[in-house]
Protein backbone atom coordinates (compact mmCIF):
# COMPACT_ATOMS: atom_id res chain seq x y z
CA UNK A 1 0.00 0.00 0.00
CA UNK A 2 1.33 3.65 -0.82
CA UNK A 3 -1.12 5.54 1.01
CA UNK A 4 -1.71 5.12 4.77
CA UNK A 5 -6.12 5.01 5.58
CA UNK A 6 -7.19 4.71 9.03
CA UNK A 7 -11.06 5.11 10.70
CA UNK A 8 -11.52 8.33 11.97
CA UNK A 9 -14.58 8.36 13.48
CA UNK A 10 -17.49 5.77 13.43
CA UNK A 11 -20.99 6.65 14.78
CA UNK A 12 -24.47 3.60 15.21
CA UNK A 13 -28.41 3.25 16.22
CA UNK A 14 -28.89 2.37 19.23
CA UNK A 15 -30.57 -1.01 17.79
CA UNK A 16 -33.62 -1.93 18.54
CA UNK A 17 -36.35 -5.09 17.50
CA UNK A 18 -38.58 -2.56 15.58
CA UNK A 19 -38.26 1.04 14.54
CA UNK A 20 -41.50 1.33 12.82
CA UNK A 21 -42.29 5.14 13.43
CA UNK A 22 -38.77 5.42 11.10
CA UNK A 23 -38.62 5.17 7.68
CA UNK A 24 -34.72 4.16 6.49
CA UNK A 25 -33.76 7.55 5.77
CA UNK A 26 -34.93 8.89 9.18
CA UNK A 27 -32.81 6.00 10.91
CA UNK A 28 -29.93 6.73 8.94
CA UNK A 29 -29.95 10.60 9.40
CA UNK A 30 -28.78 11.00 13.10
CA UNK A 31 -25.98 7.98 12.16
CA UNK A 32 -24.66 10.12 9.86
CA UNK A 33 -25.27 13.72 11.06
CA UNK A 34 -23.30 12.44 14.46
CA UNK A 35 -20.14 10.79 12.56
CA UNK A 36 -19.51 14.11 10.58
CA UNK A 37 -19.70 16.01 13.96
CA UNK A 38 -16.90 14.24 15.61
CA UNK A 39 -14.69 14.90 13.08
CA UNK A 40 -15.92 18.42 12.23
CA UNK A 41 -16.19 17.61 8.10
CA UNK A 42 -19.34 18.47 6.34
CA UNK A 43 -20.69 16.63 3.81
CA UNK A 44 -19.26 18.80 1.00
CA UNK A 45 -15.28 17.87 2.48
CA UNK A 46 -16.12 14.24 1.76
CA UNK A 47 -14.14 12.86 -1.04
CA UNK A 48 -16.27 9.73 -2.18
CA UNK A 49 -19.77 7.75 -0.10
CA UNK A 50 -19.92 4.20 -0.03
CA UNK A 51 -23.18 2.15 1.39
CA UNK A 52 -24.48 -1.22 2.15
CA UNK A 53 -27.91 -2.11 1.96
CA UNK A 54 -30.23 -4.80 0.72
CA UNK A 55 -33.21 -4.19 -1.88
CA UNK A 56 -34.69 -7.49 -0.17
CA UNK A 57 -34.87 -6.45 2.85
CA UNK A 58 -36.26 -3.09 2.07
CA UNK A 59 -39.21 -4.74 -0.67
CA UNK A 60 -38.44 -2.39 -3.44
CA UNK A 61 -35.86 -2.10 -6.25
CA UNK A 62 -33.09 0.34 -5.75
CA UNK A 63 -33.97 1.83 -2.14
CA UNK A 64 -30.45 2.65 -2.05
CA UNK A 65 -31.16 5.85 -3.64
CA UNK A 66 -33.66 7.19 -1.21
CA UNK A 67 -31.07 7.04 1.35
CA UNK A 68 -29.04 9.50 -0.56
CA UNK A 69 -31.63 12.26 0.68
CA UNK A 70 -29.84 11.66 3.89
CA UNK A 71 -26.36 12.12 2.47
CA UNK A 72 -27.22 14.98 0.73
CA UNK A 73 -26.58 14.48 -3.02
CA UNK A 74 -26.58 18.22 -4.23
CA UNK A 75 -24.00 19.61 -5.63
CA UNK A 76 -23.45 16.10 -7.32
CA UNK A 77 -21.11 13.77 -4.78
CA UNK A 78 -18.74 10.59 -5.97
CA UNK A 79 -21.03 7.91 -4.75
CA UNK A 80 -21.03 3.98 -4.93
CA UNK A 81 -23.41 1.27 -3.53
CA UNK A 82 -22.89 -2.17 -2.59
CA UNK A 83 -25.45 -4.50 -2.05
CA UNK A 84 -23.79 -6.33 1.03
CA UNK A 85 -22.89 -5.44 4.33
CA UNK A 86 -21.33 -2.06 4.75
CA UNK A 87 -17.65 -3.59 5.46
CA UNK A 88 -17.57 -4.87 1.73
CA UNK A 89 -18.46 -0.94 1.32
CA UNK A 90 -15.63 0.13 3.29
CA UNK A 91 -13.71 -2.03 1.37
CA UNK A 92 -14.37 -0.69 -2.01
CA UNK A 93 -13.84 3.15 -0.13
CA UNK A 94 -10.44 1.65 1.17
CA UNK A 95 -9.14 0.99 -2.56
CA UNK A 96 -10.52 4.41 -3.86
CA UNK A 97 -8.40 6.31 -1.11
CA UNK A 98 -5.54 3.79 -2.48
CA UNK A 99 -5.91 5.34 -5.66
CA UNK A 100 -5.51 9.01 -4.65
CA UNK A 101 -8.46 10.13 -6.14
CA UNK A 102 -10.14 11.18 -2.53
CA UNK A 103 -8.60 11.97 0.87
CA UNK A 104 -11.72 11.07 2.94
CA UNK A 105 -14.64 8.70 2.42
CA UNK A 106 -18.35 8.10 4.15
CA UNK A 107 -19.40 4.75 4.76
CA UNK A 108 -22.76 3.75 6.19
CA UNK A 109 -24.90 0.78 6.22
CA UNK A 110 -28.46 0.38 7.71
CA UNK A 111 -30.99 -2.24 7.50
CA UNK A 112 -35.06 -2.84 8.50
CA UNK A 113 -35.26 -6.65 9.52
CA UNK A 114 -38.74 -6.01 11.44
CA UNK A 115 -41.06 -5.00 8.54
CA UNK A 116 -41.10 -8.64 7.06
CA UNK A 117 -40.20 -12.37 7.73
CA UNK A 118 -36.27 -12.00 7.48
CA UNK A 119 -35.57 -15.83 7.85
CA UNK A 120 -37.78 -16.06 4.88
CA UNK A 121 -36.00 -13.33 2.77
CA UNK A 122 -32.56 -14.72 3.21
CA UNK A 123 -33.45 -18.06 1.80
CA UNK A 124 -33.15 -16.12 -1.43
CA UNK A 125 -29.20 -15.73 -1.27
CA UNK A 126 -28.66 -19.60 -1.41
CA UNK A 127 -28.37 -21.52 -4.92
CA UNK A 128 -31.89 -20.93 -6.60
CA UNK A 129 -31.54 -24.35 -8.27
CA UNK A 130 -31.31 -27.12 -5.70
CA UNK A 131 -31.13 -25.29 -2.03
CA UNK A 132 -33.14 -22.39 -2.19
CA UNK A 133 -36.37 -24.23 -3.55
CA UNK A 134 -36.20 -26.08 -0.15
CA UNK A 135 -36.67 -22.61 1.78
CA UNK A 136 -33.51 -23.91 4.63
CA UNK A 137 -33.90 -20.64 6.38
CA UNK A 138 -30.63 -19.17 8.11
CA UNK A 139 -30.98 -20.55 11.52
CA UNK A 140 -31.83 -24.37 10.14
CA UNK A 141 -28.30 -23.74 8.22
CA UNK A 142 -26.40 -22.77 11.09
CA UNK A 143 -27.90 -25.57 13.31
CA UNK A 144 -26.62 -27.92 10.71
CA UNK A 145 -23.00 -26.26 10.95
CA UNK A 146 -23.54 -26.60 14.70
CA UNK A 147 -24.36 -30.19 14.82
CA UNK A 148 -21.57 -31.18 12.83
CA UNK A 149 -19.11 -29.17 14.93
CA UNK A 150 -20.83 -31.20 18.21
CA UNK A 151 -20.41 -34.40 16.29
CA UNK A 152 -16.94 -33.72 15.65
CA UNK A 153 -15.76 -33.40 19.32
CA UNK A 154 -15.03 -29.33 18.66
CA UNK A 155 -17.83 -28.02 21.08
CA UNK A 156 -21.14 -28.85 22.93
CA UNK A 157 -24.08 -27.03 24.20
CA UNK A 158 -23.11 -25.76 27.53
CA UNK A 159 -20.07 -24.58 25.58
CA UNK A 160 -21.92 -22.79 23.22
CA UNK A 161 -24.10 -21.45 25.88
CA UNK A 162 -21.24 -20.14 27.23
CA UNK A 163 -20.61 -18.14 24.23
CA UNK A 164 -23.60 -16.74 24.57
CA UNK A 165 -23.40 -15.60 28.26
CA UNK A 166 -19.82 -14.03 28.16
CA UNK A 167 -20.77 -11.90 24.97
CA UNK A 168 -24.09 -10.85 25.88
CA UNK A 169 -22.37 -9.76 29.36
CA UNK A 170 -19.97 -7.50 27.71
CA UNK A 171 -22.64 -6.09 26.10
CA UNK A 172 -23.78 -4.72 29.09
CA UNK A 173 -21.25 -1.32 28.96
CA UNK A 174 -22.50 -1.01 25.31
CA UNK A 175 -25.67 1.38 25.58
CA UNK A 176 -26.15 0.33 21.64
CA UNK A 177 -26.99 -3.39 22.06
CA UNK A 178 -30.39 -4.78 21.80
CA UNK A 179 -29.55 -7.75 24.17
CA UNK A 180 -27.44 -7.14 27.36
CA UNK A 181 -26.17 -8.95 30.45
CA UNK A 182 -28.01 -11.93 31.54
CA UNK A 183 -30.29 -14.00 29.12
CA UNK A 184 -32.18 -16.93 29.19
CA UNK A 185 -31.11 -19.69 26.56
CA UNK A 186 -34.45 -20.10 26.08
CA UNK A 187 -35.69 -23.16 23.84
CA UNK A 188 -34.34 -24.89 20.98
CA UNK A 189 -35.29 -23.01 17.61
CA UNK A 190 -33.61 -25.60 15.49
CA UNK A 191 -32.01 -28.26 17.64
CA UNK A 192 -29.12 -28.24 18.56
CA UNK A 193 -29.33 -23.90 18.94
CA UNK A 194 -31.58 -22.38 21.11
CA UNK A 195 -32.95 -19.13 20.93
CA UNK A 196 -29.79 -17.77 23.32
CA UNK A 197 -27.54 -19.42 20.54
CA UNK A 198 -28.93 -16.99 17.99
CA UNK A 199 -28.78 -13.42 17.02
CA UNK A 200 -31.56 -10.38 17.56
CA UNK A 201 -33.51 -9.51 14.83
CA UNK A 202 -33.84 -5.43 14.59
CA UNK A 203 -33.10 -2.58 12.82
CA UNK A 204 -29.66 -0.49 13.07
CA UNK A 205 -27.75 2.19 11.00
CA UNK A 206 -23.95 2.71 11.30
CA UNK A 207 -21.33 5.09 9.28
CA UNK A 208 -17.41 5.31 9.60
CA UNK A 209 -15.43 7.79 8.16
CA UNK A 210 -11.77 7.22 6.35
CA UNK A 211 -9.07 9.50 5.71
CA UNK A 212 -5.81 9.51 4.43
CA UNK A 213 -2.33 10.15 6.14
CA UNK A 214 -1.86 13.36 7.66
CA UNK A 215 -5.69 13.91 6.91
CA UNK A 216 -6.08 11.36 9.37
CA UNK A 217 -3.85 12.65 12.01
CA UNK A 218 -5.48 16.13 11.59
CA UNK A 219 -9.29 14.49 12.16
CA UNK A 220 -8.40 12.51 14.99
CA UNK A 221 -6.65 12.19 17.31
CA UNK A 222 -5.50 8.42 17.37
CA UNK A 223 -6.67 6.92 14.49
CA UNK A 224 -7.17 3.15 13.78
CA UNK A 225 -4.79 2.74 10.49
CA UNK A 226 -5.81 -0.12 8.13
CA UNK A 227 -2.99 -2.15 8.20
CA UNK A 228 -4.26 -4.69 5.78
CA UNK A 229 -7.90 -6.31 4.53
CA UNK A 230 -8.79 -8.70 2.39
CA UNK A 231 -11.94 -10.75 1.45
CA UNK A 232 -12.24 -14.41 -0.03
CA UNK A 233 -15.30 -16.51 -0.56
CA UNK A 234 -16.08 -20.21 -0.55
CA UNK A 235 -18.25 -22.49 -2.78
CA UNK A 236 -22.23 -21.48 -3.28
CA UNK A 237 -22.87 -25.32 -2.48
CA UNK A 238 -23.03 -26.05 0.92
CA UNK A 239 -22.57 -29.93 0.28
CA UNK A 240 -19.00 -29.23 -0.94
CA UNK A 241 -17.29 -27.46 2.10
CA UNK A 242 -16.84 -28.39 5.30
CA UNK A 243 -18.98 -26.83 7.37
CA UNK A 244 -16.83 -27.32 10.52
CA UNK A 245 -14.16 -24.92 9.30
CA UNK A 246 -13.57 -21.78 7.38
CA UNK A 247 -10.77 -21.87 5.19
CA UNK A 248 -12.24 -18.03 3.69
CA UNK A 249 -11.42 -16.39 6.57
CA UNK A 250 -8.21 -17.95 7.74
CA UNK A 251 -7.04 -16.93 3.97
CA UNK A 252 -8.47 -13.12 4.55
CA UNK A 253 -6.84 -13.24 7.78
CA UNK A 254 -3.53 -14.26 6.39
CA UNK A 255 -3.54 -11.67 3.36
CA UNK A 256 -4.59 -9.01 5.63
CA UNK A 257 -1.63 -9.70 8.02
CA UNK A 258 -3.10 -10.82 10.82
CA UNK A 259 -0.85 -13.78 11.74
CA UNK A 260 2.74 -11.30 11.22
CA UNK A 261 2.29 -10.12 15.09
CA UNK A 262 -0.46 -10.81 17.96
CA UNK A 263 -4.31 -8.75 17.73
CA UNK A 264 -4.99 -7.90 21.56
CA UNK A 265 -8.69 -7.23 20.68
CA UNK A 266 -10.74 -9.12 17.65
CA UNK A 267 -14.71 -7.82 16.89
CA UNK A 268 -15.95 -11.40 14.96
CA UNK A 269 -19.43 -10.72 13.28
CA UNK A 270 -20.92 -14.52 14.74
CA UNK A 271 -24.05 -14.14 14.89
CA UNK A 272 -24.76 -18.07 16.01
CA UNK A 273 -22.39 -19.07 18.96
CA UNK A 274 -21.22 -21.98 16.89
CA UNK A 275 -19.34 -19.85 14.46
CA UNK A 276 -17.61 -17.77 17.03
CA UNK A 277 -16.14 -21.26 17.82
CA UNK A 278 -14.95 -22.02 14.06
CA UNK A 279 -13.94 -18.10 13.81
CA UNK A 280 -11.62 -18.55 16.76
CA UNK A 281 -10.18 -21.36 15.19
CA UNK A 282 -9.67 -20.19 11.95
CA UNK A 283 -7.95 -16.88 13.20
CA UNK A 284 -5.71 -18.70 15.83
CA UNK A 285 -7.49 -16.74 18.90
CA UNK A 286 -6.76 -17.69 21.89
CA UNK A 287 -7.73 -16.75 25.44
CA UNK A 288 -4.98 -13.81 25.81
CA UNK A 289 -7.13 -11.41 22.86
CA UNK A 290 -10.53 -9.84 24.19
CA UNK A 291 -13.31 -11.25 21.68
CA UNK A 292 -16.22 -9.39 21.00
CA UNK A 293 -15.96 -6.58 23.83
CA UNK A 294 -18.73 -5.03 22.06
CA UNK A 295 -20.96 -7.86 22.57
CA UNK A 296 -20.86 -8.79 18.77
CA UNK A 297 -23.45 -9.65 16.35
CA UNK A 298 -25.25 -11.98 19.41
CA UNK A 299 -26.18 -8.63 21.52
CA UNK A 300 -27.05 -6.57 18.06
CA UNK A 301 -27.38 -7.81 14.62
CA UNK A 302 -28.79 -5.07 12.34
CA UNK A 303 -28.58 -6.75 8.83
CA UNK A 304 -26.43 -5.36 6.26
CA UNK A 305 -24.57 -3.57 9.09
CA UNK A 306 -23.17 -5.97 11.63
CA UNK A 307 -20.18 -6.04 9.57
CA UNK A 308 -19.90 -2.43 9.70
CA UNK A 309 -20.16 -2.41 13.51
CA UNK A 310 -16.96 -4.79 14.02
CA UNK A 311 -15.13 -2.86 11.93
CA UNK A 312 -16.43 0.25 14.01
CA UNK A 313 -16.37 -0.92 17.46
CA UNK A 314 -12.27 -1.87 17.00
CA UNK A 315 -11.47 1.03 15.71
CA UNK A 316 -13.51 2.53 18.44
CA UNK A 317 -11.46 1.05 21.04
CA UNK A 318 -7.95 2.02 19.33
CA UNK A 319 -9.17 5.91 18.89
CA UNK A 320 -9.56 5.24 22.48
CA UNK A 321 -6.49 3.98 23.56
CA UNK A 322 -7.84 0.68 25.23
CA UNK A 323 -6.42 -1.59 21.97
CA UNK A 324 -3.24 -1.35 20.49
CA UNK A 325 -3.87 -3.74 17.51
CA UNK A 326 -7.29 -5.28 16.98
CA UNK A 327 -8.88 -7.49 14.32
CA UNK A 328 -12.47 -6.97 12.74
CA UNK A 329 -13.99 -9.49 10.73
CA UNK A 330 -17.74 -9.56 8.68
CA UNK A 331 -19.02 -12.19 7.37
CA UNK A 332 -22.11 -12.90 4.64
CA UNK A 333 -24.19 -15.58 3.16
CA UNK A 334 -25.31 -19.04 4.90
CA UNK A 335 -22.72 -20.67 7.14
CA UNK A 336 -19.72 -18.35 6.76
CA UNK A 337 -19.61 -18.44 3.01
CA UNK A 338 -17.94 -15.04 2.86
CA UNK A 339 -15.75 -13.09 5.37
CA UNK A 340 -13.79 -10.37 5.86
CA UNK A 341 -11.03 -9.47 7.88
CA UNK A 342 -9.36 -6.10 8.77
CA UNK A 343 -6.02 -5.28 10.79
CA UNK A 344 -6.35 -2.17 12.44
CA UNK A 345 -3.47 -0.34 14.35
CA UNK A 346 -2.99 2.97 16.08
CA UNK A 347 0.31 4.72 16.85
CA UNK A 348 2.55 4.17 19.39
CA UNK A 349 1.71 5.77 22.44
């Protein structure tokens, strides 16, 4: 890399189940309002936008667009849309800075899982010609990737409740989450996970802001500098990969330079506790890096910007000064078919 990007601010919802009074826009508008304030730009200083969203989710073709009224596209801005979760966003806004053609970029993602049947609408994203005419919803998927892990010897369901408890209790200092401190595990929703085992369903906005070198340095005052991210993806057919591992994000991981020196923090978008288990694998985490202080996806999982959030949160906690080098990773389709992974550093203090 030839130019040095970092986060410079990063602003969320507080997420909740339903946010029916608000249409997208209006959820998105304080998001972004507040991440401009903390680093004093207007919209006008912003170099290139970047969003995540989902048509699916929002019932109607192109909603992207009507989220622009909260951007403010007038004059005309350098704009881009992905639909994925915002960290694929940030990604593309990461290689434009590369290029030189902007010195700051606005990334936000949002999503509305309350107004319809979510489980139902992500049945869509698997192969249309033998999965997806079986309607496997995303929590029967992830049950099957948790079964197999169980029948290989790799966890079991006080272990996963486990997973549960501990990030739902660090949750408790976040006043964003949906879920915090003590839950019940409640009863199975697709043996072997219970409800516990599984994330919220709600709505959420989030926005991050990058800038470029002394840029940066000049809009914050520690910021969390991209040291490397990468993204790979693993067959559409879930009957050729092992489910019990994820060979997509321990190749992200290793591109992004993640296993040249120790992460002391890592924000994994899991949102079923059995895939915090093959994350931690994958990445080589062990018991000395703080996972998920944010809670992760199992205290708030606003679709289309969970991934956002883990990329937010680290930076978050290197801008102030409680992580030295963390790790975000975001993850989309059915059973960890594609992830992310970020390296985030901030100067020596």
């Amino acid at each position: 890399m030839t130019r040095e990007i970092a986060v410079v601010a990063f602003a969320q919802t507080a997420h909740r189940r339903t946010s029916d009074e608000l249409s997208e826009v209006e959820m998105l508008m304080p998001v972004l309002h507040e991440v401009l304030e903390r680093t004093g730009l207007k919209t006008a200083d912003i170099g290139f936008t970047c969003s995540g969203s989902s048509d699916y989710l929002a019932g109607r073709a192109f909603s992207f667009t009507l989220a622009l009224d909260g951007v403010g596209a007038w004059p005309p801005i350098s704009e881009s849309h992905v639909e994925m979760d915002g960290a694929w966003a940030l990604y593309e806004a990461w290689t434009k800075l590369l290029t030189g053609d902007a010195d700051t970029a606005l990334v936000y993602s949002y999503g509305k899982s309350s107004p319809g049947p979510v489980r139902d609408v992500l049945t869509r994203q698997l192969d249309p010609y033998y999965v997806a005419p079986l309607w496997p919803d995303p929590v029967a998927l992830a049950a099957l990737q948790a079964q197999a892990l169980i029948d290989a010897g790799e966890t079991d369901e006080p272990a996963l409740a486990a997973v549960a408890a501990r990030n739902r209790a660090a949750a408790s200092s976040n006043s964003h989450a949906q879920l915090r401190g003590s839950i019940p595990q409640g009863d199975y929703l697709v043996r072997p996970l219970r409800t516990g085992d599984c994330p919220p369903i709600g709505d959420g906005a989030a926005a991050v802001i990058l800038a470029t070198g002394e840029r940066a340095r000049e809009l914050c005052a520690r910021p969390a500098w991209i040291r490397g991210i990468d993204h790979r993806i693993e067959a559409h057919g879930l009957g050729v990969r092992d489910l019990t591992d994820s060979p997509s994000t321990r190749l992200a991981a290793e591109k992004a330079g993640a296993f040249e020196r120790p992460v002391d923090t890592a924000e994994l978008h899991a949102p079923f506790t059995s895939q915090e288990v093959i994350l931690r694998k994958a990445l080589r985490l062990d018991d000395s890096v703080t996972v998920n202080p944010s809670g992760g996806a199992l205290a708030a999982h606003p679709i289309m910007a969970a991934g956002l959030i883990r990329v937010g949160e680290a930076a978050a906690r290197i801008h102030r000064g409680e992580s030295d080098r963390a790790l975000a990773h975001a993850t989309s389709g059915p059973c960890l078919q594609q992830n992310l992974v970020a390296v985030l550093e901030g100067d020596p203090r």
